[in-house]
N, C-alpha and C. Protein backbone atom coordinates (compact mmCIF):
# COMPACT_ATOMS: atom_id res chain seq x y z
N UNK A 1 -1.57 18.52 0.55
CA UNK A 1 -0.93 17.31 0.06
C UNK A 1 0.14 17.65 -0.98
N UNK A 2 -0.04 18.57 -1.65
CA UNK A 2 0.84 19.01 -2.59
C UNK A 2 2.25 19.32 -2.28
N UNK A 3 1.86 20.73 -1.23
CA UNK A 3 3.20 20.89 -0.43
C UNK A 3 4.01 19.76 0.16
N UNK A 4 3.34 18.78 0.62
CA UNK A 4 4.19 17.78 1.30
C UNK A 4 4.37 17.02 0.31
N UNK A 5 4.10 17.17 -1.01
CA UNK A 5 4.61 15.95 -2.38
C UNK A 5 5.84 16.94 -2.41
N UNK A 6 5.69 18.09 -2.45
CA UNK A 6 7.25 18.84 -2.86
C UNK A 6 8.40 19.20 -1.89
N UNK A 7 7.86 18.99 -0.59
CA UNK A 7 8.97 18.72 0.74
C UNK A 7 9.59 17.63 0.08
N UNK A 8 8.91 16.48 0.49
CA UNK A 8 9.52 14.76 -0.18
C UNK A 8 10.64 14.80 -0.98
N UNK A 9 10.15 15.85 -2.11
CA UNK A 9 11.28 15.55 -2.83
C UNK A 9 12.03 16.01 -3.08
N UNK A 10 12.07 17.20 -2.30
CA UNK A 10 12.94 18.34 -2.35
C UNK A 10 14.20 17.74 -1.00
N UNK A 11 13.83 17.07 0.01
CA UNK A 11 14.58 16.42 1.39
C UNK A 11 14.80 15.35 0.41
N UNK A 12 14.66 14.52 0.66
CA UNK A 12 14.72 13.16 -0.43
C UNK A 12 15.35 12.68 -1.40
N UNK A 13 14.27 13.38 -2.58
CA UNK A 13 14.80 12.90 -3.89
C UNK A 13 15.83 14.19 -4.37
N UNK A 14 16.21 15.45 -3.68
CA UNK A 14 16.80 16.40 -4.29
C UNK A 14 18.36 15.89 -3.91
N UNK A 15 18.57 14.95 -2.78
CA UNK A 15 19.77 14.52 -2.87
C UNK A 15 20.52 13.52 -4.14
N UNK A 16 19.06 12.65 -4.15
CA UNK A 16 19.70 11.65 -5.79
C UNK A 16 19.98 12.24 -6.75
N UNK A 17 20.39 11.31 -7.70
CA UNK A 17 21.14 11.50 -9.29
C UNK A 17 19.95 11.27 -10.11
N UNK A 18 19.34 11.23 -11.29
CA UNK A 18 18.46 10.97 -11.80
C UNK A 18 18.17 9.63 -12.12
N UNK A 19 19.82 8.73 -12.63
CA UNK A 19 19.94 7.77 -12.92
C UNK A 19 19.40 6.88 -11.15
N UNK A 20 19.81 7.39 -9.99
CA UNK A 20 19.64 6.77 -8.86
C UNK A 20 17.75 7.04 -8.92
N UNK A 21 16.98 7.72 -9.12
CA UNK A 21 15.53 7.88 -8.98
C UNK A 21 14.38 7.43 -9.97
N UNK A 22 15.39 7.09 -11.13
CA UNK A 22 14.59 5.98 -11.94
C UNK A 22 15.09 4.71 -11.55
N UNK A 23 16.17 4.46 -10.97
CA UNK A 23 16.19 2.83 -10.47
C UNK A 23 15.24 2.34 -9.19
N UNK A 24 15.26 3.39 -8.79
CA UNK A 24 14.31 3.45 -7.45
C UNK A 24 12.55 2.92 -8.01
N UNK A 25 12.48 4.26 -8.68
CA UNK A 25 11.14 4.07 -9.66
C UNK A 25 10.59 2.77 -10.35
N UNK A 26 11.70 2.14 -10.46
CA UNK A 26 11.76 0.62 -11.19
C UNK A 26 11.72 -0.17 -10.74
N UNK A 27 12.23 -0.38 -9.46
CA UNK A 27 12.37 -0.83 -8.10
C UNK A 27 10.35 -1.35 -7.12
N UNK A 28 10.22 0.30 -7.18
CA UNK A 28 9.17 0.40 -6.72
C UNK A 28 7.59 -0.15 -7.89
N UNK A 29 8.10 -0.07 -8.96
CA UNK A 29 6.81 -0.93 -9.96
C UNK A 29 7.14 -2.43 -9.72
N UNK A 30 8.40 -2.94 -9.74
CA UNK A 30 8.65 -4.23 -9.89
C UNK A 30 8.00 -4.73 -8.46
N UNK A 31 7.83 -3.86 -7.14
CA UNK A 31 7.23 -4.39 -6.17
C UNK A 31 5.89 -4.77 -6.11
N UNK A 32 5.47 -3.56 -7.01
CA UNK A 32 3.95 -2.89 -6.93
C UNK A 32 3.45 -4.35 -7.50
N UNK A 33 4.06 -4.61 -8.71
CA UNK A 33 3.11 -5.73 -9.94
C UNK A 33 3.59 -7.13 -8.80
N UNK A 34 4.76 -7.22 -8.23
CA UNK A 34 4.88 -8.98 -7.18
C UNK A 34 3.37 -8.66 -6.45
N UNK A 35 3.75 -7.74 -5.54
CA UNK A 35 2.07 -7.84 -4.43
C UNK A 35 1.15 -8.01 -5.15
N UNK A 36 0.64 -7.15 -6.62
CA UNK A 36 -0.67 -7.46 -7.39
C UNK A 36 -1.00 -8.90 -7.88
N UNK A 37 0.09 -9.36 -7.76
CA UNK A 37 0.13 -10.65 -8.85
C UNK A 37 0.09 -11.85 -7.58
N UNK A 38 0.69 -11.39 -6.51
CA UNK A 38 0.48 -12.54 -4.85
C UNK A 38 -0.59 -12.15 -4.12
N UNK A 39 -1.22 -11.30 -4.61
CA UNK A 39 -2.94 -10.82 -3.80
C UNK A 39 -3.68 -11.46 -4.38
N UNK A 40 -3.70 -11.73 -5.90
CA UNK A 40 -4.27 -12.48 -7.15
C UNK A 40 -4.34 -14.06 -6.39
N UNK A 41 -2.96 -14.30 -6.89
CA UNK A 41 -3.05 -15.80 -6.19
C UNK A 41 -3.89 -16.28 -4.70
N UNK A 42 -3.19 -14.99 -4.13
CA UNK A 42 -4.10 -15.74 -2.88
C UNK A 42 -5.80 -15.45 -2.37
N UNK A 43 -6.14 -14.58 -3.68
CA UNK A 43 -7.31 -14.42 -3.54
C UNK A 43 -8.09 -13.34 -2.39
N UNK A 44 -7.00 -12.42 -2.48
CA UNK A 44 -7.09 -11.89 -1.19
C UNK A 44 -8.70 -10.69 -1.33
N UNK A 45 -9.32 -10.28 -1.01
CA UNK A 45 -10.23 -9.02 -0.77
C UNK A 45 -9.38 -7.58 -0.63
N UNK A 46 -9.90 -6.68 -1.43
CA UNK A 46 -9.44 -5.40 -1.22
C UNK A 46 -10.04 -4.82 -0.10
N UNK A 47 -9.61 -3.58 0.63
CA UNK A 47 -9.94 -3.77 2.45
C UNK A 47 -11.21 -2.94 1.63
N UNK A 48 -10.95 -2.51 0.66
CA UNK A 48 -12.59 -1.15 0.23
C UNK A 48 -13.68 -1.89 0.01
N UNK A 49 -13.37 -3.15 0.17
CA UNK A 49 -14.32 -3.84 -0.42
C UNK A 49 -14.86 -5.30 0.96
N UNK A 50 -14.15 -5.30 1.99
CA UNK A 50 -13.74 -6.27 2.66
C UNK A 50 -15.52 -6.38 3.51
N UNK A 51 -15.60 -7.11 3.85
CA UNK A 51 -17.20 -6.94 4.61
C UNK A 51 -16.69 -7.98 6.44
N UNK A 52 -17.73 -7.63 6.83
CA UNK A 52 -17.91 -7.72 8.61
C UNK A 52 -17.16 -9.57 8.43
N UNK A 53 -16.28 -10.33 9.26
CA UNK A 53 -16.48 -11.70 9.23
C UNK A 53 -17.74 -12.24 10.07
N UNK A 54 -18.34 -11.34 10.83
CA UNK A 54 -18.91 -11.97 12.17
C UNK A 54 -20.21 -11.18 12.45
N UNK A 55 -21.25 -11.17 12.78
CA UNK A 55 -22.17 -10.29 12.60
C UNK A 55 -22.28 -8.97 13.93
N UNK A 56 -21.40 -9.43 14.57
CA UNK A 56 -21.66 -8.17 15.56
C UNK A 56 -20.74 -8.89 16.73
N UNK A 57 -20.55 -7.83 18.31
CA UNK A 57 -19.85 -8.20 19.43
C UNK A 57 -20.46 -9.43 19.97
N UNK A 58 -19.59 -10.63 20.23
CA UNK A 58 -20.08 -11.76 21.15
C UNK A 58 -21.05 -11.60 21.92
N UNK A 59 -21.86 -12.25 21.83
CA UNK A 59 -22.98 -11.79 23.79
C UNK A 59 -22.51 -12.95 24.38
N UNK A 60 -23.06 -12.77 25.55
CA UNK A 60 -22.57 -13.85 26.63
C UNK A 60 -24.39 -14.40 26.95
N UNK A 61 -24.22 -15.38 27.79
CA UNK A 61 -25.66 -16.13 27.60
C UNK A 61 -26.67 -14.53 28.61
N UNK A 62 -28.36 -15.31 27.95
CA UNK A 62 -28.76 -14.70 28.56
C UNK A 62 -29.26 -14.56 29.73
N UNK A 63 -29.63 -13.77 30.87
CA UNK A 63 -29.87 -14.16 32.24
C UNK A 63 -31.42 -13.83 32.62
């Protein structure tokens, strides 16, 4: 995982300016806290936490 954190940013971020990768950075929190704050509202379940809706596969009647 490491190696591929330092591909990323070596392809990637080694093309930006610094000033271009903290706007990005800023960019990407200002997204992070909208979704936290519209998961809030809507009350949503975290999936780590999410449980079965239904107790198991449909059956069909019995014969």
């Amino acid at each position: 995982m490491v190696t591929y954190a330092r591909e990323v940013r070596k392809i990637f971020l080694g093309q930006m300016s610094h000033a271009q990768i903290s706007a990005m950075e800023d960019r990407c929190h200002r997204i992070a806290e909208a979704l936290k704050e519209s998961e809030a509202a809507a009350n949503l379940v975290h999936f780590s936490t999410r449980r079965a809706r239904h107790p198991g596969p449909l059956r069909g009647p019995k014969t």
